[in-house]
Protein backbone atom coordinates (compact mmCIF):
# COMPACT_ATOMS: atom_id res chain seq x y z
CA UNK A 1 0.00 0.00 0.00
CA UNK A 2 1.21 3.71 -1.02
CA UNK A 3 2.26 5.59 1.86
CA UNK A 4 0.81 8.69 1.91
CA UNK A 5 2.81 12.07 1.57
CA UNK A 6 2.69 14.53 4.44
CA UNK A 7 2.22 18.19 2.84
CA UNK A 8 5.82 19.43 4.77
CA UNK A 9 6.80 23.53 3.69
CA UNK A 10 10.07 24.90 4.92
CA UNK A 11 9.41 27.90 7.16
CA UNK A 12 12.31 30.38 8.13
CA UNK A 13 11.73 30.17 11.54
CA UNK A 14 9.87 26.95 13.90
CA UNK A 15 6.35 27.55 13.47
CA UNK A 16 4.48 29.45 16.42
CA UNK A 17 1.26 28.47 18.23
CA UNK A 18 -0.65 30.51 20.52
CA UNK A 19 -1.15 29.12 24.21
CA UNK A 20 -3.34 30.47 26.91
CA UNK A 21 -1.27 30.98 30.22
CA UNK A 22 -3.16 32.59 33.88
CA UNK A 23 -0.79 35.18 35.06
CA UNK A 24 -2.06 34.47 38.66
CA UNK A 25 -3.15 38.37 40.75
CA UNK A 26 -0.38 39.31 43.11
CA UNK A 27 -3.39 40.50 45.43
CA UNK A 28 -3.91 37.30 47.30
CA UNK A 29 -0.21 37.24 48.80
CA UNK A 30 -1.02 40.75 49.52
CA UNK A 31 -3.49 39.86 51.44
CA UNK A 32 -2.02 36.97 53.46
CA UNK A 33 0.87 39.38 54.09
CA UNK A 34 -1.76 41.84 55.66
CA UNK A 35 -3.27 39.60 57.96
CA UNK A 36 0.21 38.41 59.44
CA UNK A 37 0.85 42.05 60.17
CA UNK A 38 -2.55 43.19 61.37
CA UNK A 39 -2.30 40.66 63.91
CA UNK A 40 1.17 41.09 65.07
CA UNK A 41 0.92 44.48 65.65
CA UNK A 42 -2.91 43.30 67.30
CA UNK A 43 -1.72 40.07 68.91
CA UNK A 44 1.91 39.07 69.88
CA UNK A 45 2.78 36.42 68.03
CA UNK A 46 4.08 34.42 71.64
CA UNK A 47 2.08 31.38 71.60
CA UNK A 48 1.73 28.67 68.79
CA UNK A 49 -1.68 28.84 69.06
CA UNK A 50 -1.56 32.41 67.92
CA UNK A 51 0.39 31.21 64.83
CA UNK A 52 -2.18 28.63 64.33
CA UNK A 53 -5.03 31.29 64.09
CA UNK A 54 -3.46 33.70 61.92
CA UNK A 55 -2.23 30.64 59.40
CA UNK A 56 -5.94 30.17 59.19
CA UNK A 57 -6.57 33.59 58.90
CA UNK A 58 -4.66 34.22 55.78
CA UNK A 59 -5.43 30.66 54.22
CA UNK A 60 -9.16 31.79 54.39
CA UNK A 61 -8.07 35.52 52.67
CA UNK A 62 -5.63 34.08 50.45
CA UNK A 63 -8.73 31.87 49.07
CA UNK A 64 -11.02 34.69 49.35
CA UNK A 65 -9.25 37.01 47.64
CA UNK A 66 -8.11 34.75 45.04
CA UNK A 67 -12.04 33.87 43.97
CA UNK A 68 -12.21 38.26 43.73
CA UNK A 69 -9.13 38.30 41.71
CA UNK A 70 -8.64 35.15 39.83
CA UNK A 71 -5.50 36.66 37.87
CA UNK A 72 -5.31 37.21 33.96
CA UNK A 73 -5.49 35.04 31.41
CA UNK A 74 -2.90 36.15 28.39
CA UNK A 75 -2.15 34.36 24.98
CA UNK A 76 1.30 33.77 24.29
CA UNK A 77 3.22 32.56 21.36
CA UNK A 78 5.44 29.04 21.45
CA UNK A 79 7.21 27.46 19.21
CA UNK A 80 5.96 24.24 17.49
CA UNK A 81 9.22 21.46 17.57
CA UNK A 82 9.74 20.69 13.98
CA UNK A 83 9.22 17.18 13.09
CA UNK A 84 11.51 14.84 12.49
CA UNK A 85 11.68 12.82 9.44
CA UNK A 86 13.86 10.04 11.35
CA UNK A 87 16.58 10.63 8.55
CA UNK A 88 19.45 11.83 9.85
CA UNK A 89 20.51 13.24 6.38
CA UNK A 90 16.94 14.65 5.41
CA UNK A 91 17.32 16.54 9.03
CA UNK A 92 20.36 18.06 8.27
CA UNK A 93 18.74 19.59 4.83
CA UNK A 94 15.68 20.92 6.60
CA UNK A 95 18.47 22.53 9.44
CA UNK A 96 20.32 23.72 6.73
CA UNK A 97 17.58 25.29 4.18
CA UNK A 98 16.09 27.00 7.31
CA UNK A 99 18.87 28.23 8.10
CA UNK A 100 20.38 29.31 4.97
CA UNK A 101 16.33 31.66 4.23
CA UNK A 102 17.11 33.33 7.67
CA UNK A 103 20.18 34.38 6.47
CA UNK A 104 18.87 34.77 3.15
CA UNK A 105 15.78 37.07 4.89
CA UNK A 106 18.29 39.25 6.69
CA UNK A 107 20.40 40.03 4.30
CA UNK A 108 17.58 41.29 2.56
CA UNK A 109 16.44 43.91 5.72
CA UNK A 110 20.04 45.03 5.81
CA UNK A 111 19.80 46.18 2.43
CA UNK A 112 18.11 49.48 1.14
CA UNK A 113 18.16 49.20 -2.89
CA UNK A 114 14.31 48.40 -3.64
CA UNK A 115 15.85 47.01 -6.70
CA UNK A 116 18.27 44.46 -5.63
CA UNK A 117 15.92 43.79 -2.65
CA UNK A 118 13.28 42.52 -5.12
CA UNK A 119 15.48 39.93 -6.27
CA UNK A 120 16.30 38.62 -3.07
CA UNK A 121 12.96 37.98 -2.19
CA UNK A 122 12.98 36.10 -5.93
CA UNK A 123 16.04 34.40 -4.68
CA UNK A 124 14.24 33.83 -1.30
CA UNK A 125 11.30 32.41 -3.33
CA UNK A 126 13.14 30.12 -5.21
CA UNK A 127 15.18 28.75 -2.99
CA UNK A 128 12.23 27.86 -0.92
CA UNK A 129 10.63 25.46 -3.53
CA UNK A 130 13.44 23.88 -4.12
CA UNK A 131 13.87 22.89 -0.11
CA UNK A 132 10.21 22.00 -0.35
CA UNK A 133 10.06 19.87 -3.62
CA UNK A 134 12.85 17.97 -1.82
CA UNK A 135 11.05 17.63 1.42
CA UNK A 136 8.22 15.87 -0.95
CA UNK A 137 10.83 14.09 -2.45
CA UNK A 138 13.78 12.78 -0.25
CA UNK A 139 15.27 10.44 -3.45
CA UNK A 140 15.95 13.90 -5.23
CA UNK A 141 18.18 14.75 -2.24
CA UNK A 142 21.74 14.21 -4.20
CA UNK A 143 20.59 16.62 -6.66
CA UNK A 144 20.50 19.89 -4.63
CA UNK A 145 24.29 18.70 -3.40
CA UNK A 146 26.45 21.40 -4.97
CA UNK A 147 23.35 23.83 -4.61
CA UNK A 148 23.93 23.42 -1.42
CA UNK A 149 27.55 22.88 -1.08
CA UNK A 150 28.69 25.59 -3.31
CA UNK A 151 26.16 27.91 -5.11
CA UNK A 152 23.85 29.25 -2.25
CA UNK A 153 26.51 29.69 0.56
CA UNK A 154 28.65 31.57 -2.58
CA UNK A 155 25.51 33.68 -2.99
CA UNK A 156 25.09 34.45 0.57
CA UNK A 157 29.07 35.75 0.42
CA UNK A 158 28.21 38.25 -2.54
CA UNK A 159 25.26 39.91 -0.70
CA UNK A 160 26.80 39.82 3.03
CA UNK A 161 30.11 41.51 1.15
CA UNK A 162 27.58 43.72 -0.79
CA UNK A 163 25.76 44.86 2.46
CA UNK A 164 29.19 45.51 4.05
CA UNK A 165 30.10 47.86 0.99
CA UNK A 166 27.04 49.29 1.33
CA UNK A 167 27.07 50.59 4.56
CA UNK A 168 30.51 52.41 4.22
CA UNK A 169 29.01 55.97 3.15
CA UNK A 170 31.65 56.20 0.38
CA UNK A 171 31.24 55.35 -3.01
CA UNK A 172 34.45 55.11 -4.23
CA UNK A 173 35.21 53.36 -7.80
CA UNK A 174 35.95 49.92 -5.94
CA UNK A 175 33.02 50.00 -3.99
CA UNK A 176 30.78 51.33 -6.61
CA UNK A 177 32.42 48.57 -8.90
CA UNK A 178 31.96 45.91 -6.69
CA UNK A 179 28.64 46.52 -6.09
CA UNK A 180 27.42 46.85 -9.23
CA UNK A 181 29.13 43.68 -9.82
CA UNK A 182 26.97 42.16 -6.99
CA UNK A 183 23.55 43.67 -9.01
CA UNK A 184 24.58 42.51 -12.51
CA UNK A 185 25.23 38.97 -10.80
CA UNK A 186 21.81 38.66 -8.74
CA UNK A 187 20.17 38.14 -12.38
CA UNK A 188 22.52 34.96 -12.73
CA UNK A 189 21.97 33.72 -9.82
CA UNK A 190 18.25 33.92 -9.91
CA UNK A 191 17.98 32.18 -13.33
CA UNK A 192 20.72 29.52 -12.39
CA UNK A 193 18.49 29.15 -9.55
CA UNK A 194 15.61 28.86 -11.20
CA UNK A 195 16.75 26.53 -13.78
CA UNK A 196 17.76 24.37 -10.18
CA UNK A 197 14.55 23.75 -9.71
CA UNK A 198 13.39 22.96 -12.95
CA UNK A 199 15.70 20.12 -13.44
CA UNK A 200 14.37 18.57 -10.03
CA UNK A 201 10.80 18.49 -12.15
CA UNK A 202 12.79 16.39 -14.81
CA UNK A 203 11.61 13.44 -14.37
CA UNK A 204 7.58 14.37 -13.84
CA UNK A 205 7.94 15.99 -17.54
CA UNK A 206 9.40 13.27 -18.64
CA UNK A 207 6.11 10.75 -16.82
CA UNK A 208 3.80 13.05 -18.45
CA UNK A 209 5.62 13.14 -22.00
CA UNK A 210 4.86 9.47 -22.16
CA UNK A 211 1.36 8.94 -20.85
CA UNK A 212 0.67 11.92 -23.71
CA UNK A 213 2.31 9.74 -25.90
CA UNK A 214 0.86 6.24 -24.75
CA UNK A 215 -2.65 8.07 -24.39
CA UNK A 216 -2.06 9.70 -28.07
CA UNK A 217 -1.59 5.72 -29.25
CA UNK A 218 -4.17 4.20 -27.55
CA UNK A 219 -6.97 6.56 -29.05
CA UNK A 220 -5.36 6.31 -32.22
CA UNK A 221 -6.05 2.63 -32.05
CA UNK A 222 -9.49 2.86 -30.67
CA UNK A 223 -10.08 5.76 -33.42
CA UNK A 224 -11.11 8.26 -31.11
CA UNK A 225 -8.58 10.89 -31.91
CA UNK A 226 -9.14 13.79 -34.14
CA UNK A 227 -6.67 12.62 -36.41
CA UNK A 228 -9.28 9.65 -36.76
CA UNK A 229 -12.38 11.69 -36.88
CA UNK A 230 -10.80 13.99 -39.18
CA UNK A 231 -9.57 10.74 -42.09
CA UNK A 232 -13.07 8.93 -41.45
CA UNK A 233 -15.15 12.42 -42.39
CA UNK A 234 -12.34 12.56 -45.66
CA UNK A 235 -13.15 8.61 -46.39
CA UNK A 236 -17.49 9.52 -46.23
CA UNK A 237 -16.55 12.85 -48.38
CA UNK A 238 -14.78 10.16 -51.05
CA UNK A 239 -17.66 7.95 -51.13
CA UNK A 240 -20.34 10.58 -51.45
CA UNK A 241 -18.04 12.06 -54.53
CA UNK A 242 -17.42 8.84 -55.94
């Protein structure tokens, strides 16, 4: 039996769930502290029985009190543990890739050129299908090996060195050239990207090239393709002519 597929997305950061939490009053152990000084400075506290009464005393006001004020209830955010796959290689990609779109993401806030900034959320994009489509598809793992291993840590050098040059205040003709450098690249990099993922979608075109081409056949055969409709309407034409 086919195992179903679990519908996994790689998010930048653990995913975040809200939990309700009681943020108990502070007026109850007011209270209790109250009643131990009213009654000291009412009763000497000499005699056990005395600290008997007033332990009951602030027991019954703590209780009280706490029924008047039961505290505030406040939703707070918690991260969700990611789930495992329970393969210790397919971990390591889903460490890495969430890794690598943090960095990815601030980069991008570092950097003020709407422009360029564009294409890093592109690149951002990208990159992000291409974690996913192997988190649907573990066998496809060796593909995305120099991706990972050279190209997108590479990429991740140009635009930390960019946003370095960037923040210097001067644009002198080696910063200004090595920046533009960095620009002219990002167009690369986003198509060499692109073209990543594309090839991980290799074989699927190449599945639905030949059911076309098995389906083409088989209505061929059965004459229930146009190509049939369109020679038996020729052969009835003939007949009427002839």
């Amino acid at each position: 039996m086919k195992k179903e597929k679990k519908n996994r997305s790689l998010q930048i950061q653990p995913e975040e769930t809200k939990v309700k939490v009681i943020r108990p009053s502070p007026i109850p152990l007011y209270a209790v502290a109250a009643c131990w000084v009213l009654y000291a400075l009412l009763f000497p506290l000499s005699r056990l029985t005395d600290f008997f009464i007033v332990s009951c005393i602030s027991l019954a006001a703590f209780f009280s009190f706490r029924k008047i004020f039961p505290g505030k209830t406040e939703e707070i955010e918690q991260p969700v543990e990611q789930e495992e796959t329970g393969d210790d290689a397919m971990d390591r990609v889903i460490t890495e890739g969430r890794d690598y779109l943090r960095q990815i993401r601030e980069v991008n806030d570092g950097i003020p050129d709407p422009v360029l900034s564009e294409k890093i959320y592109r690149l951002e994009d990208v990159t992000r299908k291409i974690f996913d489509h192997i988190l649907q598809n573990p066998e496809k793992m060796p593909q995305i090996r120099k991706f990972m291993g050279y190209y997108l840590p590479t990429t991740l050098k140009l635009l930390r060195a960019y946003e370095t040059l960037d923040k210097q205040g001067v644009k002198g003709e080696n910063i200004r050239s090595s920046m533009h450098d960095v620009e002219m690249m990002m167009d690369t990099i986003i198509a060499a990207f692109e073209k990543q993922l594309d090839n991980l979608f290799q074989e699927e075109a190449l599945d639905i090239s030949s059911d076309i081409s098995v389906m083409e056949t088989m209505l061929a055969q059965e004459g229930l393709s146009a190509d049939s409709f369109s020679t038996g309407d020729e052969t009835k034409s003939a007949h009427k002519q002839a």
